[in-house]
PDB file of N, CA and C in Angstrom:
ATOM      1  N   UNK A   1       0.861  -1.176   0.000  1.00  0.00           N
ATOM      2  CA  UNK A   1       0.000   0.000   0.000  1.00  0.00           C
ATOM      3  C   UNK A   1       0.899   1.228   0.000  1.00  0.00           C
ATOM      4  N   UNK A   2       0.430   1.491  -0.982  1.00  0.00           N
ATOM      5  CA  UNK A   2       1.718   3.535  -1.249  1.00  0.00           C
ATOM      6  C   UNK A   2       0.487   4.650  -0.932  1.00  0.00           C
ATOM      7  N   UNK A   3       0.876   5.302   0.051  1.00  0.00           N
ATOM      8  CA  UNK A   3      -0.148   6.467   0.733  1.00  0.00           C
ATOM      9  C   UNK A   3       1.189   8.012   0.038  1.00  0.00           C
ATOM     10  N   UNK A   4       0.511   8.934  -0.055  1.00  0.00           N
ATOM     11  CA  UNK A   4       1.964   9.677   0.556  1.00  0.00           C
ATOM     12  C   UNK A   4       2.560  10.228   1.438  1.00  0.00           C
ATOM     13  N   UNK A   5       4.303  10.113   1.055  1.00  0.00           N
ATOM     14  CA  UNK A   5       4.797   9.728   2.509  1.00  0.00           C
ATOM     15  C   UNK A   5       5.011   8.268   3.286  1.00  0.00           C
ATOM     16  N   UNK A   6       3.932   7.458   2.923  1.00  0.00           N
ATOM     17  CA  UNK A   6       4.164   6.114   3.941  1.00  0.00           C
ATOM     18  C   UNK A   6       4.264   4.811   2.755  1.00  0.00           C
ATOM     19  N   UNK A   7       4.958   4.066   3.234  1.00  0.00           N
ATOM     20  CA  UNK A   7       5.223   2.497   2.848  1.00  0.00           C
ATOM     21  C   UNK A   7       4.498   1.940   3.781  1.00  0.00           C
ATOM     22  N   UNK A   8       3.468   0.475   3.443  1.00  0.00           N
ATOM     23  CA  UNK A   8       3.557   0.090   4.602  1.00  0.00           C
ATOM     24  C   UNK A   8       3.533  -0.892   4.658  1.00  0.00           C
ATOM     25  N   UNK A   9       4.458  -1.221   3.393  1.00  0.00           N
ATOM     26  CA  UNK A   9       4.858  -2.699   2.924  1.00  0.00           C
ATOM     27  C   UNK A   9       4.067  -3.852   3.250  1.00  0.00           C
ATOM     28  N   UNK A  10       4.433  -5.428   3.480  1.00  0.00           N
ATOM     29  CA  UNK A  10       3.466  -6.018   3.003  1.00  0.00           C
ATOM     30  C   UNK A  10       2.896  -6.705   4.386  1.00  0.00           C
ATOM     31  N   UNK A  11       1.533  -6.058   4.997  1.00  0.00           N
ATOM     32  CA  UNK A  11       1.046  -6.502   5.972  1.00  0.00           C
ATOM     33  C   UNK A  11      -0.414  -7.190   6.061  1.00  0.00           C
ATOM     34  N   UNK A  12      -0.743  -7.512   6.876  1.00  0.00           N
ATOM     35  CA  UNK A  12      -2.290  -7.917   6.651  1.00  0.00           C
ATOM     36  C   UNK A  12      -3.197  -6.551   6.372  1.00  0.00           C
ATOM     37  N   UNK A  13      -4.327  -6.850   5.832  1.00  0.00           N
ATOM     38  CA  UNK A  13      -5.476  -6.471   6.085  1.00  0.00           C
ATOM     39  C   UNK A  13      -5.983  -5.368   6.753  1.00  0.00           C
ATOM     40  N   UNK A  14      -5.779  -6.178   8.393  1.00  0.00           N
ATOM     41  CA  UNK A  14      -6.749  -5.227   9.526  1.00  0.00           C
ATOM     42  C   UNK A  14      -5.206  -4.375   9.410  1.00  0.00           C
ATOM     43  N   UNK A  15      -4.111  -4.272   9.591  1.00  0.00           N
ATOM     44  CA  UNK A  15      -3.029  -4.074   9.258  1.00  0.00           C
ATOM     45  C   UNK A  15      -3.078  -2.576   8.720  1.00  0.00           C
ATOM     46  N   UNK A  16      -3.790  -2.475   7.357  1.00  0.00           N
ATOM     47  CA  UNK A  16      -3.882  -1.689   6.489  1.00  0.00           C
ATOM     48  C   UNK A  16      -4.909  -1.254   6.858  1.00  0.00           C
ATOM     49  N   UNK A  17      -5.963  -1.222   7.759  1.00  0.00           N
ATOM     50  CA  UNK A  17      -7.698  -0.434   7.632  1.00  0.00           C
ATOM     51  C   UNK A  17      -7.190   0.472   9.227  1.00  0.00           C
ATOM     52  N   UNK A  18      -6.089  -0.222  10.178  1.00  0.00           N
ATOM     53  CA  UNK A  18      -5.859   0.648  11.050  1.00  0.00           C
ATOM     54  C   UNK A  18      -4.636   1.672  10.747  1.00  0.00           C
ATOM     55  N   UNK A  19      -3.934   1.392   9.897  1.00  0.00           N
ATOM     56  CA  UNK A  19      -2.800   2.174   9.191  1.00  0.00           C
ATOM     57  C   UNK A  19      -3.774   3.426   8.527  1.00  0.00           C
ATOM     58  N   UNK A  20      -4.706   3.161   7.661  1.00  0.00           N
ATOM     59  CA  UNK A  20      -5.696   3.944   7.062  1.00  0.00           C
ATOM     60  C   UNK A  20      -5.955   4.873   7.689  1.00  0.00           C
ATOM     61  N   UNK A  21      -6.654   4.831   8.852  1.00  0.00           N
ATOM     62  CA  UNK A  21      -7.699   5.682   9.506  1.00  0.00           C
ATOM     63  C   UNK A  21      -6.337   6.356  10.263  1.00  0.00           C
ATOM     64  N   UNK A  22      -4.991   5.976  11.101  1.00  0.00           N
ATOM     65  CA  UNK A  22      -4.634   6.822  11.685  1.00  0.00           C
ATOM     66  C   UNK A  22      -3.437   7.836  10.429  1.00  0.00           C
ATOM     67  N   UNK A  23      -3.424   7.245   9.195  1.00  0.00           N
ATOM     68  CA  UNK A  23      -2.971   8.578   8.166  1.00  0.00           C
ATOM     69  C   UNK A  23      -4.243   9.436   7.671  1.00  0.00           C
ATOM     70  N   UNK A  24      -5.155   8.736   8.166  1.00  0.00           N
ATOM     71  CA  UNK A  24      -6.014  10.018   8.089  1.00  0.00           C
ATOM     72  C   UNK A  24      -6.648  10.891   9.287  1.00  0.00           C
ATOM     73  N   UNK A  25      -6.082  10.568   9.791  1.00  0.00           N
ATOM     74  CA  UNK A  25      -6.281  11.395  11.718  1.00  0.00           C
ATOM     75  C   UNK A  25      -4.776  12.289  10.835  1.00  0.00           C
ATOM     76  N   UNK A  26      -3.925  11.887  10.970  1.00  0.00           N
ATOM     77  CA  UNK A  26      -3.035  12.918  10.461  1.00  0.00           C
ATOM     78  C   UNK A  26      -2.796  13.955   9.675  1.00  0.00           C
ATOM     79  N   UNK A  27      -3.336  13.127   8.453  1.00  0.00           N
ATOM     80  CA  UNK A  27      -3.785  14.825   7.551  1.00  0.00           C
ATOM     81  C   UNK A  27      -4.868  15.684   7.819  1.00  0.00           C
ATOM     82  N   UNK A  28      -5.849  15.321   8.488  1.00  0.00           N
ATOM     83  CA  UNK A  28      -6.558  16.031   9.666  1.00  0.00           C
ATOM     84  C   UNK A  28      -6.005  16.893  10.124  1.00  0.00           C
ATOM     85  N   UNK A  29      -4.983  16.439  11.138  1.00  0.00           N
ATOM     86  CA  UNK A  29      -4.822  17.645  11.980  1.00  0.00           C
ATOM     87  C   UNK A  29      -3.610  18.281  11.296  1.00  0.00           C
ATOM     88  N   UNK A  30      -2.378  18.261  10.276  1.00  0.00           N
ATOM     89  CA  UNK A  30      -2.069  18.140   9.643  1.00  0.00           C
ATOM     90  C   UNK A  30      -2.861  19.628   8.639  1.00  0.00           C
ATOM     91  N   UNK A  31      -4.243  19.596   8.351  1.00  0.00           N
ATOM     92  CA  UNK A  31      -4.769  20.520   7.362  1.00  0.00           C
ATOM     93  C   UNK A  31      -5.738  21.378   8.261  1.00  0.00           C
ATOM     94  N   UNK A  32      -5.418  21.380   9.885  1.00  0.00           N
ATOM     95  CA  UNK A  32      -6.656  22.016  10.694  1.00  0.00           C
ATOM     96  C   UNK A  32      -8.193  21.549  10.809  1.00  0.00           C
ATOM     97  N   UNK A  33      -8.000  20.232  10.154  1.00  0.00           N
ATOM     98  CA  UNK A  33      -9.765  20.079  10.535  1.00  0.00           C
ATOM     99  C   UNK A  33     -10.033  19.811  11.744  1.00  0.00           C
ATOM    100  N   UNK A  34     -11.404  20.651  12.382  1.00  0.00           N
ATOM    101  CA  UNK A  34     -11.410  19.988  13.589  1.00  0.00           C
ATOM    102  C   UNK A  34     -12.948  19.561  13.702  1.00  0.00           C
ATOM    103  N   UNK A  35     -13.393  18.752  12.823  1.00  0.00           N
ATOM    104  CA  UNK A  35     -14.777  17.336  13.007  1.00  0.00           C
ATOM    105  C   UNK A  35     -14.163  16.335  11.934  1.00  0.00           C
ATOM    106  N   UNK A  36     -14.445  15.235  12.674  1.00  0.00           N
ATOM    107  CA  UNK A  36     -13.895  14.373  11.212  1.00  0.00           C
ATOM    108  C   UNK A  36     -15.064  13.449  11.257  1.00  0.00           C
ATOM    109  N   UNK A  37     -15.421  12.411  10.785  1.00  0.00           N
ATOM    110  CA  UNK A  37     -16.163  11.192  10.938  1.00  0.00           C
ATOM    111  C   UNK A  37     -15.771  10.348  10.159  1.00  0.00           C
ATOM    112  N   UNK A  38     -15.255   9.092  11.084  1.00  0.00           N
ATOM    113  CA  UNK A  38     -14.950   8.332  10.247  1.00  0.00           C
ATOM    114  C   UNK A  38     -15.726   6.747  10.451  1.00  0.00           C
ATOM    115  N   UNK A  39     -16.110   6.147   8.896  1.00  0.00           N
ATOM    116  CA  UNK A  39     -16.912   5.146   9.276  1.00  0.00           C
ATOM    117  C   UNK A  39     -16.158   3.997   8.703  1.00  0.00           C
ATOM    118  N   UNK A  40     -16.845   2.945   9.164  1.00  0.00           N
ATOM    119  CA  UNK A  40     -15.802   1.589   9.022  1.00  0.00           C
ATOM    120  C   UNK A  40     -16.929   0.677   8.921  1.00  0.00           C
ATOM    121  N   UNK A  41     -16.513  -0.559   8.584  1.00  0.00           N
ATOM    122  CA  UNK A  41     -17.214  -1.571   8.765  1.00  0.00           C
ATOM    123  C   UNK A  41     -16.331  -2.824   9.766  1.00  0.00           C
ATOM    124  N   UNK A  42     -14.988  -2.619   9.886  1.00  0.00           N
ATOM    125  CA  UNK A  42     -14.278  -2.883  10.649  1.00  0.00           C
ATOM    126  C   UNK A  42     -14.213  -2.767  11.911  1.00  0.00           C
ATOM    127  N   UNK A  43     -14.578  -4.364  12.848  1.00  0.00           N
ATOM    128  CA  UNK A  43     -15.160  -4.225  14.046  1.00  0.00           C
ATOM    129  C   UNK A  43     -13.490  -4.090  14.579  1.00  0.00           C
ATOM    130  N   UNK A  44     -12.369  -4.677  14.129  1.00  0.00           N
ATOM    131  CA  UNK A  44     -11.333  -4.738  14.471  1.00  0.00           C
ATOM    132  C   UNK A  44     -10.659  -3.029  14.578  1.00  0.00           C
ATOM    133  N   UNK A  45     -11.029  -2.284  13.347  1.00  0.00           N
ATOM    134  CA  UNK A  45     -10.371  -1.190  13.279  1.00  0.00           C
ATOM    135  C   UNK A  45     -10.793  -0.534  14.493  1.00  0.00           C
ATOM    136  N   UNK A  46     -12.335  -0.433  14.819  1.00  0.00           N
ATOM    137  CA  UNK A  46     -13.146  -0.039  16.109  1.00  0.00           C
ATOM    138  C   UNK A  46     -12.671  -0.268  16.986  1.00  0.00           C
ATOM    139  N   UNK A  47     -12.461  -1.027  17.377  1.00  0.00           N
ATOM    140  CA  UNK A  47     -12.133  -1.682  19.015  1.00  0.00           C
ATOM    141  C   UNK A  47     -10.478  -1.518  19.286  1.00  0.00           C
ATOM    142  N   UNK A  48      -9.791  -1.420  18.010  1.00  0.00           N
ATOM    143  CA  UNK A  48      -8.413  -0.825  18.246  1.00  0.00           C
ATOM    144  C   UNK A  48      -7.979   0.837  18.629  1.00  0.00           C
ATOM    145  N   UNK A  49      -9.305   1.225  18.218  1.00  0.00           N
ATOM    146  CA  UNK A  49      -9.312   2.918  18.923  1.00  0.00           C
ATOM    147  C   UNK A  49     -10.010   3.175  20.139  1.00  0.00           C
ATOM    148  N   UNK A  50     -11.667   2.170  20.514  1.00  0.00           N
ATOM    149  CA  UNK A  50     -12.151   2.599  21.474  1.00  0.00           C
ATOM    150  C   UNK A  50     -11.555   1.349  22.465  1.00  0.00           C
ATOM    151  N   UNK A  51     -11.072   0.505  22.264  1.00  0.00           N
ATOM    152  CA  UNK A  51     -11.043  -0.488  23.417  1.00  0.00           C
ATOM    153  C   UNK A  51      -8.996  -0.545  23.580  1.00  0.00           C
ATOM    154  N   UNK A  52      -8.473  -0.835  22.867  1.00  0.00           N
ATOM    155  CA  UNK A  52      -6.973  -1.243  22.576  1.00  0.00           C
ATOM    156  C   UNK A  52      -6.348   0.333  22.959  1.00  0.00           C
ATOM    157  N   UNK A  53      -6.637   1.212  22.418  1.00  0.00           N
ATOM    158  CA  UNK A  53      -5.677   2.603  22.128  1.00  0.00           C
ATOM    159  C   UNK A  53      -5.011   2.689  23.461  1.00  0.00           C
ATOM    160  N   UNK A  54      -6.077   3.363  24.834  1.00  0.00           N
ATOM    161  CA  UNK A  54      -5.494   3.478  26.082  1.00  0.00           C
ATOM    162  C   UNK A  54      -4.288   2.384  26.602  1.00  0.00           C
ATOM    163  N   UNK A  55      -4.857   1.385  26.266  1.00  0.00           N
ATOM    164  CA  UNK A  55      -3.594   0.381  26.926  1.00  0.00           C
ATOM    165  C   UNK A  55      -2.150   0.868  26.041  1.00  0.00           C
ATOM    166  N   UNK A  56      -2.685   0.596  25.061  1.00  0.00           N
ATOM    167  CA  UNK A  56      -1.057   0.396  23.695  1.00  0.00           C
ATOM    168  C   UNK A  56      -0.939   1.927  24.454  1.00  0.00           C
ATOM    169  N   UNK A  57      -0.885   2.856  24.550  1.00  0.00           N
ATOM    170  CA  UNK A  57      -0.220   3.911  24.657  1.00  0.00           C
ATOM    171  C   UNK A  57       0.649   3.959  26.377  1.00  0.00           C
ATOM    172  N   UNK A  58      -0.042   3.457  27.139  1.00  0.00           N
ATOM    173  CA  UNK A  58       0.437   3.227  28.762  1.00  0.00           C
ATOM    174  C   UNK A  58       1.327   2.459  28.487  1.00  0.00           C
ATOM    175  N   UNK A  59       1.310   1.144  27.684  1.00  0.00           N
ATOM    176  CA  UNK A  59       2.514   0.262  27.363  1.00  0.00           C
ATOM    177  C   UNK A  59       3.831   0.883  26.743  1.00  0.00           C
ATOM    178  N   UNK A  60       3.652   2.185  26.045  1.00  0.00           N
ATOM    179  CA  UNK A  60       4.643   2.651  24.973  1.00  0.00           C
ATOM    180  C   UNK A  60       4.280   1.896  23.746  1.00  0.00           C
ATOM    181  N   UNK A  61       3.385   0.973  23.120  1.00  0.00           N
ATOM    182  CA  UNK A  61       2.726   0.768  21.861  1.00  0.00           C
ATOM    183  C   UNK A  61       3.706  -0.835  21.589  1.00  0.00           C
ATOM    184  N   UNK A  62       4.240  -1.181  22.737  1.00  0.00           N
ATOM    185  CA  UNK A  62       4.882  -2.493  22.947  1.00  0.00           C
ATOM    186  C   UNK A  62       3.310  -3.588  22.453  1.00  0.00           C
ATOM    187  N   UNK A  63       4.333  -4.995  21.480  1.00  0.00           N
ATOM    188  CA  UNK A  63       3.442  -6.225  21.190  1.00  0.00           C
ATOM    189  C   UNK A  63       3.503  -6.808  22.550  1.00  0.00           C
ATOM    190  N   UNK A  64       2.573  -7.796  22.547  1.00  0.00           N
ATOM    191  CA  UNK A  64       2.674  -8.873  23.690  1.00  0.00           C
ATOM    192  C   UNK A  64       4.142  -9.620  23.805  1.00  0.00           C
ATOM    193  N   UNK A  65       5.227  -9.244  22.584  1.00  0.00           N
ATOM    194  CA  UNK A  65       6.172 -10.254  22.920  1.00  0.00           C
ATOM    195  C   UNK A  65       7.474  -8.963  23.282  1.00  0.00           C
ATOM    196  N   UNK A  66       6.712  -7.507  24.120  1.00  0.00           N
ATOM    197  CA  UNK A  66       7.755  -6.097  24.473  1.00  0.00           C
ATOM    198  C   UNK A  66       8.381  -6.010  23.064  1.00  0.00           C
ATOM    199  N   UNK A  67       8.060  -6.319  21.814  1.00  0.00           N
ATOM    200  CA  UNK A  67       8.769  -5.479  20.871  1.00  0.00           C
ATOM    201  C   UNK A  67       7.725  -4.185  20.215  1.00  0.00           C
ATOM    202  N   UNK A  68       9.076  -3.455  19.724  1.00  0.00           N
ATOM    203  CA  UNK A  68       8.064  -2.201  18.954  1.00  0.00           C
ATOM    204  C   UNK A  68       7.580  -3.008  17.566  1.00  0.00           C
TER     205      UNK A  68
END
């Protein structure tokens, strides 16, 4: 997947739909918008912002096996 600016070479899937949404939180704030809405059909992409985010960030964004 070629965005610009990002590689994000060859990963899964959910991989790419959460890569998605946070290069587009970026050019967001990035271009001053301040409402965005973003919709998904991705229960995975969901639950990696409302349920996953807080932890991964208290961790430093460490996998279950402490790598970045």
């Amino acid at each position: 997947i070629r965005t610009p600016g990002y590689w994000l070479g060859p990963k899964t899937s959910q991989f790419a739909e959460v890569a998605g949404i946070l290069i587009v939180l970026q050019l967001a704030v990035d271009r001053g918008v301040c409402e965005l809405v973003i919709c998904t059909d991705s229960d995975h992409s969901r639950l990696s912002f409302i349920c996953h985010l807080p932890s991964w960030k208290s961790n430093g964004f460490l996998t279950s096996n402490l790598k970045h």
